[in-house]
Protein backbone atom coordinates (compact mmCIF):
# COMPACT_ATOMS: atom_id res chain seq x y z
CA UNK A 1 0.00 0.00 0.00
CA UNK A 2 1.13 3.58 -0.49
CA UNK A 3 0.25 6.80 1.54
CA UNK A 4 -0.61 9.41 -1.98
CA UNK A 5 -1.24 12.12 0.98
CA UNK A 6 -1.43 12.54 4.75
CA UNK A 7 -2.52 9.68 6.91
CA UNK A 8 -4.54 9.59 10.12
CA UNK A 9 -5.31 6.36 12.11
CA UNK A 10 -6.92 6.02 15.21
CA UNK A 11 -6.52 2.91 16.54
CA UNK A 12 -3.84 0.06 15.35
CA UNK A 13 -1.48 0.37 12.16
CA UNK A 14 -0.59 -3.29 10.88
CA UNK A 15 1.97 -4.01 8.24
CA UNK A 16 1.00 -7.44 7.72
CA UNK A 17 3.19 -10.65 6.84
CA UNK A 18 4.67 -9.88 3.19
CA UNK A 19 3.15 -6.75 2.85
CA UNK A 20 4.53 -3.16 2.39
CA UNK A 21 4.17 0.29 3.01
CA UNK A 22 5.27 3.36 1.30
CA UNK A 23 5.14 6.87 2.51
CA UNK A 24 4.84 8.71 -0.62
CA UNK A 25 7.98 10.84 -1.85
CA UNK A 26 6.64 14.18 -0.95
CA UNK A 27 7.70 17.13 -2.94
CA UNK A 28 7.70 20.45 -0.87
CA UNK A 29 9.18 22.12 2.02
CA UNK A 30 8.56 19.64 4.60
CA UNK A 31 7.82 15.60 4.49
CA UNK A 32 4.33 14.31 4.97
CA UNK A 33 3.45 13.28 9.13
CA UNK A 34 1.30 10.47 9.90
CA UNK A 35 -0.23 9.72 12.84
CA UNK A 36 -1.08 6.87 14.74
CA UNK A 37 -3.47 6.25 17.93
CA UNK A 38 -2.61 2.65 18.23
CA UNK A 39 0.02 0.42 18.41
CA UNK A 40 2.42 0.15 15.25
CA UNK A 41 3.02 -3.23 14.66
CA UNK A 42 5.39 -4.30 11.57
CA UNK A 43 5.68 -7.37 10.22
CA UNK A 44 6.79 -6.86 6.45
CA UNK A 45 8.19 -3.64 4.41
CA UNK A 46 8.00 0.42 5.82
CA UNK A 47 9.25 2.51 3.37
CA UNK A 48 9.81 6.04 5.51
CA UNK A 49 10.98 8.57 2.62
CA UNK A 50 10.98 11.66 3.89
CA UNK A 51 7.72 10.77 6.50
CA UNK A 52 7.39 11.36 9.60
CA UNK A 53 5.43 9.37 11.92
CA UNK A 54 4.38 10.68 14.99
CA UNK A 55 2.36 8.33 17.96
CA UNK A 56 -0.10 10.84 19.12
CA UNK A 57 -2.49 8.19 21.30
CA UNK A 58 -4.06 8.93 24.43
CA UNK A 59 -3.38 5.67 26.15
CA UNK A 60 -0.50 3.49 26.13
CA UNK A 61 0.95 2.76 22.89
CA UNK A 62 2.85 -0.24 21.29
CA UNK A 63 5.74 -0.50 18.37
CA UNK A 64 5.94 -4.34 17.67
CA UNK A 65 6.85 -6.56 15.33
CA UNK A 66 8.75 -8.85 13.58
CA UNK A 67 10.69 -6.30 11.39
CA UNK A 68 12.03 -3.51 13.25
CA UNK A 69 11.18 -0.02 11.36
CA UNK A 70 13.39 2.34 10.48
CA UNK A 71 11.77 5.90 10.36
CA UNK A 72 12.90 8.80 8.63
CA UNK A 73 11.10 10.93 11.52
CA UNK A 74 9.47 10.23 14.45
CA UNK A 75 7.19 11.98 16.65
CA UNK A 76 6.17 10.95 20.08
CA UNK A 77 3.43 13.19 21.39
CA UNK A 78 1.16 10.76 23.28
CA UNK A 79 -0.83 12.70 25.45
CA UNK A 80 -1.37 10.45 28.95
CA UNK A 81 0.90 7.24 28.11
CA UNK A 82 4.17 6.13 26.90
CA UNK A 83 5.11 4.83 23.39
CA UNK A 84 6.86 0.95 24.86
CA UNK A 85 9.19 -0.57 22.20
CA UNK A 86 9.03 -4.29 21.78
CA UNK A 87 11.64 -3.68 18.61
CA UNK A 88 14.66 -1.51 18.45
CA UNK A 89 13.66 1.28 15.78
CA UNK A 90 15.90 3.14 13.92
CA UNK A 91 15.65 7.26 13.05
CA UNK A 92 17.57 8.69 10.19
CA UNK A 93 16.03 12.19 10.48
CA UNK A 94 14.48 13.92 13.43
CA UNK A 95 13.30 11.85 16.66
CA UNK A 96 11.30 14.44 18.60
CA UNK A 97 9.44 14.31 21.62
CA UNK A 98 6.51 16.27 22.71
CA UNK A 99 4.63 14.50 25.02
CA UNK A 100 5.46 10.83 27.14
CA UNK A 101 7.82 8.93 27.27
CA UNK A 102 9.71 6.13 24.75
CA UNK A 103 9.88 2.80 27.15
CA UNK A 104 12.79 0.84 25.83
CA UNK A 105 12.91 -2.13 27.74
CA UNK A 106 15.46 -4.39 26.67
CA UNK A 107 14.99 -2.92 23.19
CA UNK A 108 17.11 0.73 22.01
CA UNK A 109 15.96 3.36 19.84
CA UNK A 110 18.82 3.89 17.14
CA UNK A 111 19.02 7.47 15.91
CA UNK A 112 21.78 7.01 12.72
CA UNK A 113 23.68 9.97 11.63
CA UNK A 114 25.28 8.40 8.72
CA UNK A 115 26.03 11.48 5.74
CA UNK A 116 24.51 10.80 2.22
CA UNK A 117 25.74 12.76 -0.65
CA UNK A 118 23.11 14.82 -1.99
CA UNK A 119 22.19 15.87 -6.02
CA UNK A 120 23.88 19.26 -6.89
CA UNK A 121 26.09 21.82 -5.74
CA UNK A 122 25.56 24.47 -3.14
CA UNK A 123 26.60 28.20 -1.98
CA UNK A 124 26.85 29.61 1.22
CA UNK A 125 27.81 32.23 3.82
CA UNK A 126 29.72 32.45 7.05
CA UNK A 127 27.46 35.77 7.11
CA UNK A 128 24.14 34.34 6.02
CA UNK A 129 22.00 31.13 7.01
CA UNK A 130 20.73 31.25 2.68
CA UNK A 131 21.84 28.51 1.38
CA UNK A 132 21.23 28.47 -2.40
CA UNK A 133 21.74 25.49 -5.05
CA UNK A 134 22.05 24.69 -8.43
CA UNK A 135 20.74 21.88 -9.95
CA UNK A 136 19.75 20.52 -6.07
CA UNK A 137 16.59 18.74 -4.83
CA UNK A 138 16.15 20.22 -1.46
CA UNK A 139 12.38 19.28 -1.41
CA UNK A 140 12.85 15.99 -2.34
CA UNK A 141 16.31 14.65 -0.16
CA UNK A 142 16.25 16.95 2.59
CA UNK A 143 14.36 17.95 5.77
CA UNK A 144 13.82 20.78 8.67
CA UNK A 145 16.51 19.31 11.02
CA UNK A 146 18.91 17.56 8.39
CA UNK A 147 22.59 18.75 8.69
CA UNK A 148 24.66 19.22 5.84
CA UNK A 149 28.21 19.14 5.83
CA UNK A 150 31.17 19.70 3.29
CA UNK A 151 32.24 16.47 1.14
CA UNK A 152 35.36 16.44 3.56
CA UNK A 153 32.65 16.52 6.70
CA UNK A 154 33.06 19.47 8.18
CA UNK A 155 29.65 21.03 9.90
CA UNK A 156 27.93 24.10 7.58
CA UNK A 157 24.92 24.23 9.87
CA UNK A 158 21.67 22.62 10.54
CA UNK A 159 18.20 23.25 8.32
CA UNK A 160 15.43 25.49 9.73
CA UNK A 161 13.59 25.90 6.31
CA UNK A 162 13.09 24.31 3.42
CA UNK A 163 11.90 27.18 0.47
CA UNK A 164 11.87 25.50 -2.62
CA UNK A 165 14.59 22.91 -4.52
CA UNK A 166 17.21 25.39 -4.56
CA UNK A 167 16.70 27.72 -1.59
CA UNK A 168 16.86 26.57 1.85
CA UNK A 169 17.70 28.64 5.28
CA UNK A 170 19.91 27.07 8.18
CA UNK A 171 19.21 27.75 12.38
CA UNK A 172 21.90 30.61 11.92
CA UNK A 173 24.66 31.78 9.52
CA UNK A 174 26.63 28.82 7.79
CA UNK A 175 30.11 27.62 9.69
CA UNK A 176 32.04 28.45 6.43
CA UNK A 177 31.89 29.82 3.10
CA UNK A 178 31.25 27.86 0.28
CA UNK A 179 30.84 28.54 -3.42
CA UNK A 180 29.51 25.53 -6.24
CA UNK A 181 30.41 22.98 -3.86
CA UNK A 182 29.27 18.92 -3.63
CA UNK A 183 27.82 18.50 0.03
CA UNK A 184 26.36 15.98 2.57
CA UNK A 185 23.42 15.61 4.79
CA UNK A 186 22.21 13.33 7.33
CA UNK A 187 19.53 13.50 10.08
CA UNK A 188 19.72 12.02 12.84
CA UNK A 189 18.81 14.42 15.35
CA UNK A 190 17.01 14.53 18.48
CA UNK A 191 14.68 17.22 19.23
CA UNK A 192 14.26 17.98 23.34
CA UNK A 193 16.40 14.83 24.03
CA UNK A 194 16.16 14.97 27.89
CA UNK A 195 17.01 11.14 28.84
CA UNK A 196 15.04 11.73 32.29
CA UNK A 197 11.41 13.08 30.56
CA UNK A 198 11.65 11.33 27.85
CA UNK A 199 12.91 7.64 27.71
CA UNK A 200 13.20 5.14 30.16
CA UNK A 201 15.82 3.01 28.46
CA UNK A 202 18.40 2.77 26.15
CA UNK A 203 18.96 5.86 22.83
CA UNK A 204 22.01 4.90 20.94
CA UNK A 205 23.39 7.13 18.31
CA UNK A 206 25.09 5.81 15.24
CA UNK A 207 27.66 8.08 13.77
CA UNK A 208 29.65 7.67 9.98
CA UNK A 209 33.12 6.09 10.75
């Protein structure tokens, strides 16, 4: 099954034995956000793209499964329970909490920060947070939250907005100066990461060797 647009459900999401899901490739300035009452329970294919899924039940909620998921974002912003993991999820983009708590058990949430090279080439501004492309696909690749980096990894700053495929704007000015250059991204980032609100159990983040 595929997701064409955005995607409420209530109660329980089930990818079912040999089945699939896609979260449609969303062109714009920001992914597409799901949301889900119920438990998430996969058993066959979750294809994230640039989705996020946030668990926004007001009771107790479940992430199960034989397969576990690997989100591109994910949201938890239950309102009176905690999100308990029976799996150990991954997060390649933004893992933010709003409300409750991920229970981890003997499971771990994996936030991964491995860098991806990106389409294009792109210009910046150690006076500036404009970051402006040619021939880039910022509203297809990248996210609000996604770093990007210099092919050689060093830091140019962190994505607020997302204006159109070759315009994007960064928290604050870019770390360095930059003209027609490749670059990186990766996500990977937690968003109010306090270990003592949040989770009860393990986060482990995955950095690029």
């Amino acid at each position: 099954a595929t997701a064409g647009g955005t995607m409420t459900v209530v109660g329980n999401f089930t990818i079912g034995t040999n089945g699939s899901f896609t979260a449609v490739t969303a062109t714009g300035t920001t992914g597409r956000t799901h949301t889900v009452g119920g438990d998430w329970q996969n058993d066959g294919t979750f294809v994230a793209n640039r989705s996020t899924i946030s668990f926004n039940g007001g009771a107790a909620q479940v992430l199960k499964g034989t397969t576990a998921t690997t989100f591109r974002g994910l949201t938890i912003a239950n309102t009176s329970g905690d999100v308990t993991i029976n799996t150990s999820p991954t997060v390649t983009g933004l893992l933010t909490f709003t409300s409750g708590k991920i229970v981890t058990g003997a499971n771990r949430v994996i936030v991964d920060v491995t860098t991806i090279s990106r389409t294009g080439t792109i210009s910046t501004s150690n006076v500036s947070p404009n970051v402006t492309g040619v021939g880039t696909l910022f509203t297809t690749q990248l996210v609000p939250g996604d770093q990007i980096f210099t092919t050689a990894g060093a830091l140019i700053g962190t994505i607020a907005t997302i204006t159109n495929a070759t315009n994007l704007v960064l928290t604050a000015n870019a770390l360095s100066t930059n003209a027609g250059i490749a670059y990186h991204s990766t996500g990977g980032t937690i968003s109010n990461p306090s270990s003592a609100r949040y989770v009860n159990g393990c986060v482990r983040k995955n950095f690029q060797a």
